[in-house]
Protein backbone atom coordinates (compact mmCIF):
# COMPACT_ATOMS: atom_id res chain seq x y z
CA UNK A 1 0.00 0.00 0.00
CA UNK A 2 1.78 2.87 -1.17
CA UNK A 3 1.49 6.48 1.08
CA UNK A 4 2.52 9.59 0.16
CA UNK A 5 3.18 12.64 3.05
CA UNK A 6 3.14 16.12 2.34
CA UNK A 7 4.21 18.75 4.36
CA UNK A 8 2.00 21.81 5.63
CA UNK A 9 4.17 24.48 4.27
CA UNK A 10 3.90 22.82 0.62
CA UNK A 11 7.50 22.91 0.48
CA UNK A 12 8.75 19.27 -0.85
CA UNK A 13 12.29 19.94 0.48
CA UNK A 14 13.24 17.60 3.31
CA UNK A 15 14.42 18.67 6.53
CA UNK A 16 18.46 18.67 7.37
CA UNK A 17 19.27 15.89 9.20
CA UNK A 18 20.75 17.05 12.64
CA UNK A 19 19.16 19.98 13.40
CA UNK A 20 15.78 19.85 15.17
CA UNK A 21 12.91 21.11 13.68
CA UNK A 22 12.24 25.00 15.19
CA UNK A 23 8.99 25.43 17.16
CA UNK A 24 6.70 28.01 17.95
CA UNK A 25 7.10 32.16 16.80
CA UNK A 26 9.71 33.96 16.05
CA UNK A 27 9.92 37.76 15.90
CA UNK A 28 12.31 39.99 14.60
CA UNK A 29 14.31 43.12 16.94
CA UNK A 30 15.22 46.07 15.88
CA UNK A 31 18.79 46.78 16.17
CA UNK A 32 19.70 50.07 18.09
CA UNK A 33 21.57 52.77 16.11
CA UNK A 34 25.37 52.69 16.17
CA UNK A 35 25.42 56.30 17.56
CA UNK A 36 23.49 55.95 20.43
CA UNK A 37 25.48 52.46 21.47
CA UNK A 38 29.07 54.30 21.36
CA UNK A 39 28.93 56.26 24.78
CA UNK A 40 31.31 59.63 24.73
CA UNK A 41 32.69 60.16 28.05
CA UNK A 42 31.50 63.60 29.54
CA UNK A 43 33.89 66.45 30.90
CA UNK A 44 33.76 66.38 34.98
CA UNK A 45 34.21 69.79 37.30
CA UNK A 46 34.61 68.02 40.22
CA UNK A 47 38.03 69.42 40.51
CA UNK A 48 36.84 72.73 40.37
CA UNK A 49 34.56 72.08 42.97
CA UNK A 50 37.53 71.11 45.31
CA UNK A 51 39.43 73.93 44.45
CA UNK A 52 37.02 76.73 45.06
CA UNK A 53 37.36 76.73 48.65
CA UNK A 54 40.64 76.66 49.33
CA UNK A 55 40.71 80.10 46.85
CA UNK A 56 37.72 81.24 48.84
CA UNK A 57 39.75 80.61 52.35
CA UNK A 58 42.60 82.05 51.09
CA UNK A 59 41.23 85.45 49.44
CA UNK A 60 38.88 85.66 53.04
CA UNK A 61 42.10 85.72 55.49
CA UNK A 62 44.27 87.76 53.23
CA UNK A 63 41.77 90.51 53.01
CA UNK A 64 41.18 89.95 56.66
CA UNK A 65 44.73 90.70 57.06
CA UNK A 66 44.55 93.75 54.51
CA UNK A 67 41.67 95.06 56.59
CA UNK A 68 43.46 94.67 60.04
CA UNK A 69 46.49 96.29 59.23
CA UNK A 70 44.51 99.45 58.05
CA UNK A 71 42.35 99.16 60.99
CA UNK A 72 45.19 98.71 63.47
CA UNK A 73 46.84 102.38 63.43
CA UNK A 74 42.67 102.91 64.70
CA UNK A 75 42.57 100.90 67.23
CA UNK A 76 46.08 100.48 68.25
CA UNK A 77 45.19 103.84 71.29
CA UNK A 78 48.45 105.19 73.73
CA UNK A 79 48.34 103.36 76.71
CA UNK A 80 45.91 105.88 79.60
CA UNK A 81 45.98 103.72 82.71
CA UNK A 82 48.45 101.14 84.39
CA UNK A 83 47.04 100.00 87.81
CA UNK A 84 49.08 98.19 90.29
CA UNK A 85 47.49 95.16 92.41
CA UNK A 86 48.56 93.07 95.13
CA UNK A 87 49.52 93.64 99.02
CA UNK A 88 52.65 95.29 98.95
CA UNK A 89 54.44 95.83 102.29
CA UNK A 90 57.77 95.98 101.59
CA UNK A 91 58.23 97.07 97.90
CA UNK A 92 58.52 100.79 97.25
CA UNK A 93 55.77 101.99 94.85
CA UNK A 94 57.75 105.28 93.70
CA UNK A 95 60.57 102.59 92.60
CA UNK A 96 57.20 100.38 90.86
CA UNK A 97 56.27 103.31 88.86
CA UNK A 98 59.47 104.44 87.85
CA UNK A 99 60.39 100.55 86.43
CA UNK A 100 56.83 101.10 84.78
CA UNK A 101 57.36 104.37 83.17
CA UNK A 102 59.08 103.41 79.77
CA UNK A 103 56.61 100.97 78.78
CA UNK A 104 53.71 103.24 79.54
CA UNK A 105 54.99 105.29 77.11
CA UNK A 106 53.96 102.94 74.34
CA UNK A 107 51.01 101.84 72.86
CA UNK A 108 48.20 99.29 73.50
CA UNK A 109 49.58 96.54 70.87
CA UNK A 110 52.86 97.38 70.72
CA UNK A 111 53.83 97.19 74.79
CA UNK A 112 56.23 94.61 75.49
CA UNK A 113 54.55 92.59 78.82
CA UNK A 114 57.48 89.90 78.65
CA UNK A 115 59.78 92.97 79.15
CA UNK A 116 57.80 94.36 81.75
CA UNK A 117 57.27 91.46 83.56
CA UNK A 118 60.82 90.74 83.84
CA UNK A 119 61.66 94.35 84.54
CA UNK A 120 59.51 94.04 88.02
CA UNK A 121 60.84 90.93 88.66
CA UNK A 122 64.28 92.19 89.02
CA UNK A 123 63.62 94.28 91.85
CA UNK A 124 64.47 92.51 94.84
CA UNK A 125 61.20 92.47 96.56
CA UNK A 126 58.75 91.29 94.40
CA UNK A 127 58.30 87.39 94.03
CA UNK A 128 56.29 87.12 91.00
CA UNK A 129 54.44 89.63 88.76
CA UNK A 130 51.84 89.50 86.22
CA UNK A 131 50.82 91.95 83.28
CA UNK A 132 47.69 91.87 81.19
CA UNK A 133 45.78 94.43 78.97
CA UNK A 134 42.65 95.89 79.45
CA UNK A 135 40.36 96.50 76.13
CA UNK A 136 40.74 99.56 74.56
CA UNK A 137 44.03 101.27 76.53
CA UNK A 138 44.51 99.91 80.08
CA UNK A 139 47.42 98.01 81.65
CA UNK A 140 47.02 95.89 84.96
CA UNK A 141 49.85 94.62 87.17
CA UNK A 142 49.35 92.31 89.84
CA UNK A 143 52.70 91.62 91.95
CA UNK A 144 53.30 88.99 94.52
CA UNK A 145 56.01 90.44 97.39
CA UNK A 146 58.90 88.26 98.65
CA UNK A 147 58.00 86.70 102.08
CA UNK A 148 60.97 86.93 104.22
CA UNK A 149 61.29 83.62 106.61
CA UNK A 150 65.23 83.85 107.76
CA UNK A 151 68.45 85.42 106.61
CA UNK A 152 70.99 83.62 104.65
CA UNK A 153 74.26 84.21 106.15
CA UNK A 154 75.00 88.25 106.39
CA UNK A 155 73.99 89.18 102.94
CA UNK A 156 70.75 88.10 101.85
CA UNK A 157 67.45 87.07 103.00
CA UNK A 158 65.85 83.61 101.98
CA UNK A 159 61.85 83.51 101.04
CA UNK A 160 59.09 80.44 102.48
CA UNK A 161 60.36 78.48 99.44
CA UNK A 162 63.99 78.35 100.14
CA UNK A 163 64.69 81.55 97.51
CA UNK A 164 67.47 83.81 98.44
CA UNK A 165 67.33 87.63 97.35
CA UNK A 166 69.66 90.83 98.95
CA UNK A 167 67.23 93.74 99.13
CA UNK A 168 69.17 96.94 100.38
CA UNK A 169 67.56 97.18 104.05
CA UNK A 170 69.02 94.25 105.05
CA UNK A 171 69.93 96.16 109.48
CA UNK A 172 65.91 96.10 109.68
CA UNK A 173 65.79 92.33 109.73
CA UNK A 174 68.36 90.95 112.23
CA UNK A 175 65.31 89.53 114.35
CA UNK A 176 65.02 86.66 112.08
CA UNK A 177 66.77 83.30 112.41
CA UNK A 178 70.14 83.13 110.52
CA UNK A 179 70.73 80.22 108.39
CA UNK A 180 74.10 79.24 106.81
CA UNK A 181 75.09 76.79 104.06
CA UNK A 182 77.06 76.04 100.99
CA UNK A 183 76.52 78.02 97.48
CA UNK A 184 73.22 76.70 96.17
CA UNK A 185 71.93 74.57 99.54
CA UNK A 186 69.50 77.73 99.95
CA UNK A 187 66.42 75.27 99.73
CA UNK A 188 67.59 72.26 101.61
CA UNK A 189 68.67 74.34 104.53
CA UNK A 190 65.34 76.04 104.32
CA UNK A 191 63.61 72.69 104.70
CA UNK A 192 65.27 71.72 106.95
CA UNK A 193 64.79 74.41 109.09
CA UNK A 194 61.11 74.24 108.82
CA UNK A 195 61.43 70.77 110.18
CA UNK A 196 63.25 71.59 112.91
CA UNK A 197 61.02 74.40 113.84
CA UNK A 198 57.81 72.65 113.83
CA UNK A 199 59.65 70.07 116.52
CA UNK A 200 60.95 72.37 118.64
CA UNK A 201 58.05 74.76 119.12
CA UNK A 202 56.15 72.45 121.35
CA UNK A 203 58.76 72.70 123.95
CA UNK A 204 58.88 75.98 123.91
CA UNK A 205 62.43 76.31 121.81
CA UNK A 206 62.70 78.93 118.64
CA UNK A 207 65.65 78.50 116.31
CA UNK A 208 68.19 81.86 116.27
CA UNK A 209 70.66 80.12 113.74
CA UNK A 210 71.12 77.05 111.64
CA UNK A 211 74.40 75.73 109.68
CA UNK A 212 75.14 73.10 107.49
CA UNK A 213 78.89 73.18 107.57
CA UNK A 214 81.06 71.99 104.81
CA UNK A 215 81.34 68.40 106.12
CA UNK A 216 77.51 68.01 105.78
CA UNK A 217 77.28 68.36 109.69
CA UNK A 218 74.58 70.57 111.11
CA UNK A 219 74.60 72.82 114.09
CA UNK A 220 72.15 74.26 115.62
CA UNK A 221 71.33 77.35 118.52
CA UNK A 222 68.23 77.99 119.68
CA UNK A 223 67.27 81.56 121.07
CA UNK A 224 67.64 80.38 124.92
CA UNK A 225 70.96 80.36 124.16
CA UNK A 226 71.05 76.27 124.01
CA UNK A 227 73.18 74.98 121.21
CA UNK A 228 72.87 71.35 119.51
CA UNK A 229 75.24 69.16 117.30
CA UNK A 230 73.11 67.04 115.19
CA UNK A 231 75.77 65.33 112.64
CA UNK A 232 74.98 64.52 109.40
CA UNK A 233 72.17 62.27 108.91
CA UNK A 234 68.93 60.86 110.92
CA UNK A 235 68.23 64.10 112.50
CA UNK A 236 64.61 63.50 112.97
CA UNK A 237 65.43 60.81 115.20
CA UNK A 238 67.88 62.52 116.87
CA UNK A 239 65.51 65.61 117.58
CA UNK A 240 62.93 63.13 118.71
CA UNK A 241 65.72 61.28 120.91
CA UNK A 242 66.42 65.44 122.65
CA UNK A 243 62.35 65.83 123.34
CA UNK A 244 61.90 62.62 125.07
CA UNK A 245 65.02 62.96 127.46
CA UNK A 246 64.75 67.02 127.69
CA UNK A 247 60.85 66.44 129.12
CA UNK A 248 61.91 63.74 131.57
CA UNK A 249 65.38 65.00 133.06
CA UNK A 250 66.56 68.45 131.34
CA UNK A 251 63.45 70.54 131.36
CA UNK A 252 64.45 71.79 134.87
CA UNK A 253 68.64 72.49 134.16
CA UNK A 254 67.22 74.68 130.87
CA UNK A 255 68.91 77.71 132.54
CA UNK A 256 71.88 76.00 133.48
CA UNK A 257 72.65 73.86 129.36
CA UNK A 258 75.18 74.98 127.48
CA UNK A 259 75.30 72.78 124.90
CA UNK A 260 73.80 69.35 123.82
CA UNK A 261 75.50 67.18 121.67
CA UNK A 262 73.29 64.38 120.04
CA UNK A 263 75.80 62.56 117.89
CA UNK A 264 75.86 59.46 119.33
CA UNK A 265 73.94 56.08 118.49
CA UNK A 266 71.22 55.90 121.66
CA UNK A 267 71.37 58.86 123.80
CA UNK A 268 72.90 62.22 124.11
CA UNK A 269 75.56 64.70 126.41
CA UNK A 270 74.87 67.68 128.24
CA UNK A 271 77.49 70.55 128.95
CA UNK A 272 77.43 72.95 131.89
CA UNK A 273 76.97 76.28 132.01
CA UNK A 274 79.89 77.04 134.31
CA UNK A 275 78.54 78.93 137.23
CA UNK A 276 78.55 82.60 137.68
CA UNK A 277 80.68 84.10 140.74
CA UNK A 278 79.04 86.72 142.67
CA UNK A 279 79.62 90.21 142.03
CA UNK A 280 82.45 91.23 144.59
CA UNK A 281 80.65 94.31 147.21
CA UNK A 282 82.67 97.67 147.17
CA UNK A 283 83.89 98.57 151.04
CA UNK A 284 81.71 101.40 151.78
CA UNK A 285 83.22 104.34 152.55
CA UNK A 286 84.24 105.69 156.05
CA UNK A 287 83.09 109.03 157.00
């Protein structure tokens, strides 16, 4: 029985062999223009952007500065009014003003306050000073006056924190202790006298002079007229050591010590005051 097939399409070409048949619709897609697929890259001001302001900063503070130094010769006033603060007992204010009177002289901006600061500062009596100005032509000085604690040796006085200056009026101050000491021990006899002090004032003792000879040793007089030798080191203990035996046995022979010496290990020696001969009587005269 013979058959014949015919394909839809009409077509009497046979398929290829080894492809599959395609199935279902196809459609056709317009291709896009070659000018719009080739992108140009576009210019960027981003670096402008940066730039501007940095210029901007730069053109504000130099016409600040342009502006200022017109302005200054304006505000830039002579100097009306220095005051002078602080307790001042000892320094002489007609000396103050006259260390004051070249840099009043000046004006507002241009006054040198290092300068004047270390121009008070040289004068023997004041401590510390401090200068500061005063919106639109002021000046104000604060100074801080030398507190004088003892005298060091026979030419200059030492401060509370062991500072030595020579003001000129040095007769008026022979009432206070005298301290002694090598160049540049100013401090450590100073503490050291303050230590001593505190311990001694409970019994009734002020100190009248303290040394620290060259050996390191340290002497000591008190102003009853008692004198200690304290050595070189532990003198804490030592001065604890003089309390305890002083209250117990030497508190009633004060009038009668001459000197303590309180260089030994565990205790201490006492001298004498040799005693006094009476006052010889004058005959009286026969009439």
């Amino acid at each position: 029985m013979n058959a014949s097939l015919r394909h839809p399409s009409g077509s009497n070409r046979a398929p290829l062999r080894g492809k599959p048949a395609q199935r279902g619709a196809s459609r056709l897609v317009a291709k896009e223009p070659l000018a719009r697929r080739v992108s140009m890259p576009k210019t960027s001001f981003a670096w402008l952007r940066h730039l501007t302001w940095p210029l901007l900063l730069i053109g504000l503070g130099y016409g600040t500065y342009e502006l200022s130094l017109r302005a200054l010769p304006y505000a830039d006033q002579p100097i009306s009014k220095i005051s002078v603060e602080g307790d001042l007992s000892y320094v002489n204010q007609q000396a103050v003003q006259q260390r004051i009177a070249p840099y009043a002289a000046t004006s507002f901006f241009s006054v040198d306050l290092t300068g004047l600061r270390h121009e008070l500062e040289q004068m023997p009596w004041i401590a510390n000073a401090q200068v500061r100005r005063v919106w639109p032509d002021q000046l104000v000085v604060r100074l801080e006056e030398q507190l004088p604690i003892a005298r060091w040796g026979d030419e200059a006085l030492l401060n509370n924190q062991g500072g030595a200056f020579a003001p000129q009026e040095l007769a008026n101050y022979q009432h206070l202790p005298q301290l002694y000491g090598p160049k540049r021990a100013q401090q450590r006899v100073m503490q050291q006298y303050q230590v001593l002090s505190q311990m001694l004032r409970p019994m009734g003792f002020s100190i009248a002079r303290l040394e620290l000879r060259e050996r390191g040793s340290w002497f000591l007089s008190t102003g009853q007229g008692i004198e200690l030798l304290l050595g070189r080191d532990h003198l804490v203990e030592k001065m604890r050591r003089f309390t305890a035996i002083y209250d117990k046995a030497l508190k009633e022979q004060q009038a009668n010590i001459a000197r303590i010496d309180l260089r030994y290990s565990n205790g201490l020696a006492v001298a004498w005051r040799e005693p006094t001969a009476p006052a010889a009587l004058k005959p009286a005269a026969v009439q």
